[in-house]
C-alpha atoms as a PDB file:
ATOM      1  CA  UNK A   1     -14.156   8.289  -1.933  1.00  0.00           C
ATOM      2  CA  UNK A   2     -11.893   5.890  -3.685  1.00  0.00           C
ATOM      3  CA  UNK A   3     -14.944   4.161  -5.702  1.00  0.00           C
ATOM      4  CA  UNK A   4     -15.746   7.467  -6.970  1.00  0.00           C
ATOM      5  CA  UNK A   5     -12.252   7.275  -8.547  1.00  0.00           C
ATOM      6  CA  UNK A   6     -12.786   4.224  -9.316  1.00  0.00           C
ATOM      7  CA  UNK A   7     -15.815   4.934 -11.232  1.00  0.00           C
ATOM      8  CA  UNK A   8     -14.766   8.032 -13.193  1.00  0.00           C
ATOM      9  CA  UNK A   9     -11.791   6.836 -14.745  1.00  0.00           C
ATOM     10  CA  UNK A  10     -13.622   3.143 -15.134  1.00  0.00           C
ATOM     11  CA  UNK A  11     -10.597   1.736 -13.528  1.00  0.00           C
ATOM     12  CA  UNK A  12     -10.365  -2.203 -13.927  1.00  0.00           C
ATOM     13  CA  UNK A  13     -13.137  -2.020 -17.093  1.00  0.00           C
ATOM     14  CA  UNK A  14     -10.965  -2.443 -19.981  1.00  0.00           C
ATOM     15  CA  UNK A  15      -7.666  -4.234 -18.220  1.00  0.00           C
ATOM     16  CA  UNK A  16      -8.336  -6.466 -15.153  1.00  0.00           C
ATOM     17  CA  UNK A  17      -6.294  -5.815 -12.307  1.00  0.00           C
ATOM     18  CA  UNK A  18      -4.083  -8.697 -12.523  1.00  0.00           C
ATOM     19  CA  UNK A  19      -2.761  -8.270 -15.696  1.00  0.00           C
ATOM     20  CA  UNK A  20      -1.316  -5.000 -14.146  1.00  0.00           C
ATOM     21  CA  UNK A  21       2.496  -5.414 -13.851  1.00  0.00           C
ATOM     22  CA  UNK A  22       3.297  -5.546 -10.453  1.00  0.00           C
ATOM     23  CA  UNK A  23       5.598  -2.227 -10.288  1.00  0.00           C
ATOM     24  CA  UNK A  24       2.347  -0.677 -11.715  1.00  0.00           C
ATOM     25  CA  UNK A  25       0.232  -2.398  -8.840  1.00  0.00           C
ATOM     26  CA  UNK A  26       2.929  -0.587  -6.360  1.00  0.00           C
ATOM     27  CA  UNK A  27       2.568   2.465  -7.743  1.00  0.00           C
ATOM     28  CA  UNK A  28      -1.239   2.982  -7.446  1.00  0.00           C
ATOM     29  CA  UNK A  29      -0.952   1.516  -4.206  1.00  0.00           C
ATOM     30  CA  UNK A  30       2.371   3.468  -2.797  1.00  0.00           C
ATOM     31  CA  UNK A  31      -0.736   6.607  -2.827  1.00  0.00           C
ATOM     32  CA  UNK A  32      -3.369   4.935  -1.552  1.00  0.00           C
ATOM     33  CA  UNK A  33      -1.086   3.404   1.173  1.00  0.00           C
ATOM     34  CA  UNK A  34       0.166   7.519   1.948  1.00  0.00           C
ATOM     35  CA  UNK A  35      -3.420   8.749   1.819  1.00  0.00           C
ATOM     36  CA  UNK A  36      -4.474   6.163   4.545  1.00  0.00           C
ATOM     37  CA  UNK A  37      -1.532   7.256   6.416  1.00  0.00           C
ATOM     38  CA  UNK A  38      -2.426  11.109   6.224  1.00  0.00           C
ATOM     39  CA  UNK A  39      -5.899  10.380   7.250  1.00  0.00           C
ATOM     40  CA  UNK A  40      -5.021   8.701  10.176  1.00  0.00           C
ATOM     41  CA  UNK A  41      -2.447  11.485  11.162  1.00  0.00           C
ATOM     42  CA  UNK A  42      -5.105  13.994  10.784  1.00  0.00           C
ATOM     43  CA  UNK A  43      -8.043  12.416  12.046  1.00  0.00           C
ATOM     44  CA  UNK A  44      -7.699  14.018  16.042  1.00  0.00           C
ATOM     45  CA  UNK A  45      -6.331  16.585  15.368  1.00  0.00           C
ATOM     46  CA  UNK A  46      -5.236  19.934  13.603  1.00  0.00           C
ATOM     47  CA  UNK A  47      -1.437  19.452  13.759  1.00  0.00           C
ATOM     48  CA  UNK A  48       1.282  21.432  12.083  1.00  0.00           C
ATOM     49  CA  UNK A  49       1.994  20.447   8.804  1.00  0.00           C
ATOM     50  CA  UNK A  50       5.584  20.155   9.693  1.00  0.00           C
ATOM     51  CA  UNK A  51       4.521  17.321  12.474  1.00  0.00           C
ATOM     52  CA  UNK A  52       2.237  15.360  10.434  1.00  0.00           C
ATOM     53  CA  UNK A  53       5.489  15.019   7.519  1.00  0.00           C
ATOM     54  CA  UNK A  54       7.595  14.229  10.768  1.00  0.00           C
ATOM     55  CA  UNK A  55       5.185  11.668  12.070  1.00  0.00           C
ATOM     56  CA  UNK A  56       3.941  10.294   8.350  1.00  0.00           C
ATOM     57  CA  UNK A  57       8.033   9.940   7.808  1.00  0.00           C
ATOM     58  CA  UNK A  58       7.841   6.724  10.211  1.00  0.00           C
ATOM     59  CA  UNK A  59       4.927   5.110   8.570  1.00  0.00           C
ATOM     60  CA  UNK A  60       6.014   5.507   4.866  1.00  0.00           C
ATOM     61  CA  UNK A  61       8.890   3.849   4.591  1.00  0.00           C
ATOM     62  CA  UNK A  62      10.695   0.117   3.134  1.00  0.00           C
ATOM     63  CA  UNK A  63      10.602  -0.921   6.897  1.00  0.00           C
ATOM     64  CA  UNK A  64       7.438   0.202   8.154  1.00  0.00           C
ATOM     65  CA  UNK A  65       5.870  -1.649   5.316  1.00  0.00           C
ATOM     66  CA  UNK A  66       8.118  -4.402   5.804  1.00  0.00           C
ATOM     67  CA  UNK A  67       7.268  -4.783   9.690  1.00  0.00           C
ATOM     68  CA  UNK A  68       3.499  -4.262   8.220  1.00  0.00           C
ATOM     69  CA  UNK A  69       3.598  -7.711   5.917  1.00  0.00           C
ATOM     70  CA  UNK A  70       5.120  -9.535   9.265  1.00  0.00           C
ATOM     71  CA  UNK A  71       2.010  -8.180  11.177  1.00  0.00           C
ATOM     72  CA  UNK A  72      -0.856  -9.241   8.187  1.00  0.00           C
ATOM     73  CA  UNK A  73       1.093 -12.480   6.442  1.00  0.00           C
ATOM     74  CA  UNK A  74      -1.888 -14.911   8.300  1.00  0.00           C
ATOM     75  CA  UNK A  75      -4.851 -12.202   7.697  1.00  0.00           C
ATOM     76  CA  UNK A  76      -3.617 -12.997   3.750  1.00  0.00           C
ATOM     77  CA  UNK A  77      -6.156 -15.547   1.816  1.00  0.00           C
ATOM     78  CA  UNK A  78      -4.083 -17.182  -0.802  1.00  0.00           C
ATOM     79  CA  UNK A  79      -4.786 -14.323  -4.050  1.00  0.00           C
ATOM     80  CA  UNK A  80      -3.543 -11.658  -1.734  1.00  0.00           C
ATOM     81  CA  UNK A  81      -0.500 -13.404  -0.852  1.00  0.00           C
ATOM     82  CA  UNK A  82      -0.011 -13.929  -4.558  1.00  0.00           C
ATOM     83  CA  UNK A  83      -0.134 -10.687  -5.281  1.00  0.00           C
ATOM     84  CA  UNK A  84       2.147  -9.316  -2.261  1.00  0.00           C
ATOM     85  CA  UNK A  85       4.658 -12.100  -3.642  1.00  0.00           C
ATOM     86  CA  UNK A  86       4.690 -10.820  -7.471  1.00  0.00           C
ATOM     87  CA  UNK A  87       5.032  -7.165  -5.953  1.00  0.00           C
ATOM     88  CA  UNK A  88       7.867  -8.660  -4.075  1.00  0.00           C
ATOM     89  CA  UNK A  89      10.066 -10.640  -6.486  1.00  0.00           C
ATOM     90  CA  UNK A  90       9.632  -7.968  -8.866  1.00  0.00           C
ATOM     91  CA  UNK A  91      12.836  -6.215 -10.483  1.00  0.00           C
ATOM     92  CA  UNK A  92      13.232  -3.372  -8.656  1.00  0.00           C
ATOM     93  CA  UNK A  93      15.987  -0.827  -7.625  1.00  0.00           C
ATOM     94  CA  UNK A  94      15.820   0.166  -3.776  1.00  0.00           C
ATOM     95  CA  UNK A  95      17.292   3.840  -3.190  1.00  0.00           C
ATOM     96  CA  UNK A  96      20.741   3.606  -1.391  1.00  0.00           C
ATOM     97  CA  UNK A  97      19.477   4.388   2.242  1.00  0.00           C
ATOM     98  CA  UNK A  98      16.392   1.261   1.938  1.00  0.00           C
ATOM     99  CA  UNK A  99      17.849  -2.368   2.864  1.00  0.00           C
ATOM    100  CA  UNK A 100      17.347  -4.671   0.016  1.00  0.00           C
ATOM    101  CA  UNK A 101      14.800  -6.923   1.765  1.00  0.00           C
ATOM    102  CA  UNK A 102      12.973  -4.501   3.136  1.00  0.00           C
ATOM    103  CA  UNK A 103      12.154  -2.402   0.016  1.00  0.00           C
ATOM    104  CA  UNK A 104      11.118  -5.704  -1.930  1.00  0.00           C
ATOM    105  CA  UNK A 105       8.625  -6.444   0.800  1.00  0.00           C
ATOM    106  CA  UNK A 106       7.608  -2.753   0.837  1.00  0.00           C
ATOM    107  CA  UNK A 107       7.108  -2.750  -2.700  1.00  0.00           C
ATOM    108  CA  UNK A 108       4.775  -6.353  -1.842  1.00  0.00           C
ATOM    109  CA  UNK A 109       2.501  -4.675   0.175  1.00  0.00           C
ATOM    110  CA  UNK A 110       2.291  -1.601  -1.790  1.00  0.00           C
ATOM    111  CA  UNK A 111       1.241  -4.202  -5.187  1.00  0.00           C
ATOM    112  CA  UNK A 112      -1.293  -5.802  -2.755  1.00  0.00           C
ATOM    113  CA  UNK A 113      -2.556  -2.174  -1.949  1.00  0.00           C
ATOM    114  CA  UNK A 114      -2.335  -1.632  -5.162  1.00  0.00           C
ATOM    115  CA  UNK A 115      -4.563  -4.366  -6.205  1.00  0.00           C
ATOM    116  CA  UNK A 116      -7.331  -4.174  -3.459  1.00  0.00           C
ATOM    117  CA  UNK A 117      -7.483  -0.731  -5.138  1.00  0.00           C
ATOM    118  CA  UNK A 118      -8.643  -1.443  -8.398  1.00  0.00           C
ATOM    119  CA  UNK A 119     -10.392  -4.504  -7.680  1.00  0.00           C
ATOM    120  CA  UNK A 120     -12.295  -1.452  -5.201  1.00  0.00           C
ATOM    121  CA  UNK A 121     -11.763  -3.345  -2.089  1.00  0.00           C
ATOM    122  CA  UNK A 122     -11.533  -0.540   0.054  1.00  0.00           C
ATOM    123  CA  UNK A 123     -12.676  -2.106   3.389  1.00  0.00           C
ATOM    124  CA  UNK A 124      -9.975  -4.828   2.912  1.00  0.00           C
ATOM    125  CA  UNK A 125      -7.255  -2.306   2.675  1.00  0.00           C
ATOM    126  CA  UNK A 126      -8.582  -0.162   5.657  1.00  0.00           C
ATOM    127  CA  UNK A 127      -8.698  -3.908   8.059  1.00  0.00           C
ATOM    128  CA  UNK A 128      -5.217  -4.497   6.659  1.00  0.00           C
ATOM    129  CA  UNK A 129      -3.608  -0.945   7.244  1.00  0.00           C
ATOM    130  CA  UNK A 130      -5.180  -0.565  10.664  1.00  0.00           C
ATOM    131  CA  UNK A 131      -2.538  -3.131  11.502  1.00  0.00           C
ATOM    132  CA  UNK A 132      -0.165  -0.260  10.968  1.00  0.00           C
ATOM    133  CA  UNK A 133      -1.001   2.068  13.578  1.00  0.00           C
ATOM    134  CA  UNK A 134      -1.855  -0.524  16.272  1.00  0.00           C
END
């Protein structure tokens, strides 16, 4: 599903992925990161839409991501680390209810997701996102 994305809007053609900016990286990859965790709220089982916003609440968030990079930060080769890091040290805002360390490393992973995006690594970001839910 995501290369046919990919593919129709010839994503990562006419500007390679790294010359993205990284809040641009974090963007792309704040949805991809929400679709995976819809999917995997949805995947057993027909649940109230109210439960699965209850239950996606505690997976989308500066901290869950934050706790995510802790679990993954020795799966990283050296590029993706690179990437979380210019996601990280970007200059960013948090909102006023996201701690200041956690919403930089949130917005890390979400480059990184970002990135394995358009360089249509999808596999990657499913073996790094599993890490979430275990």
């Amino acid at each position: 599903m995501l290369n046919t994305f990919l593919k129709q809007f010839s994503l990562g053609e006419h500007v390679s992925p790294k010359q993205y900016s990284p809040l641009t990286l974090a963007y792309i990859g704040d949805a991809v990161y929400e679709l995976f965790v819809r999917t995997y709220l949805i995947k057993d089982a027909n649940h109230p839409v109210n439960h699965l916003h209850k239950e996606a609440i505690h997976l989308v968030n500066a901290k869950a991501q934050s706790d995510l990079f802790q679990k993954i930060k020795d799966q990283l080769s050296e590029e993706e680390m690179q990437i979380y890091k210019r996601g990280r040290n970007t200059n960013s805002h948090p909102p006023k209810n996201a701690d200041m360390v956690d919403y930089k490393s949130a917005t890390g992973i979400e480059a990184l997701v970002g990135y394995l995006y358009l360089t249509d690594q999808s596999d990657r970001i499913a073996e790094l996102l599993e890490n979430l839910v275990k």
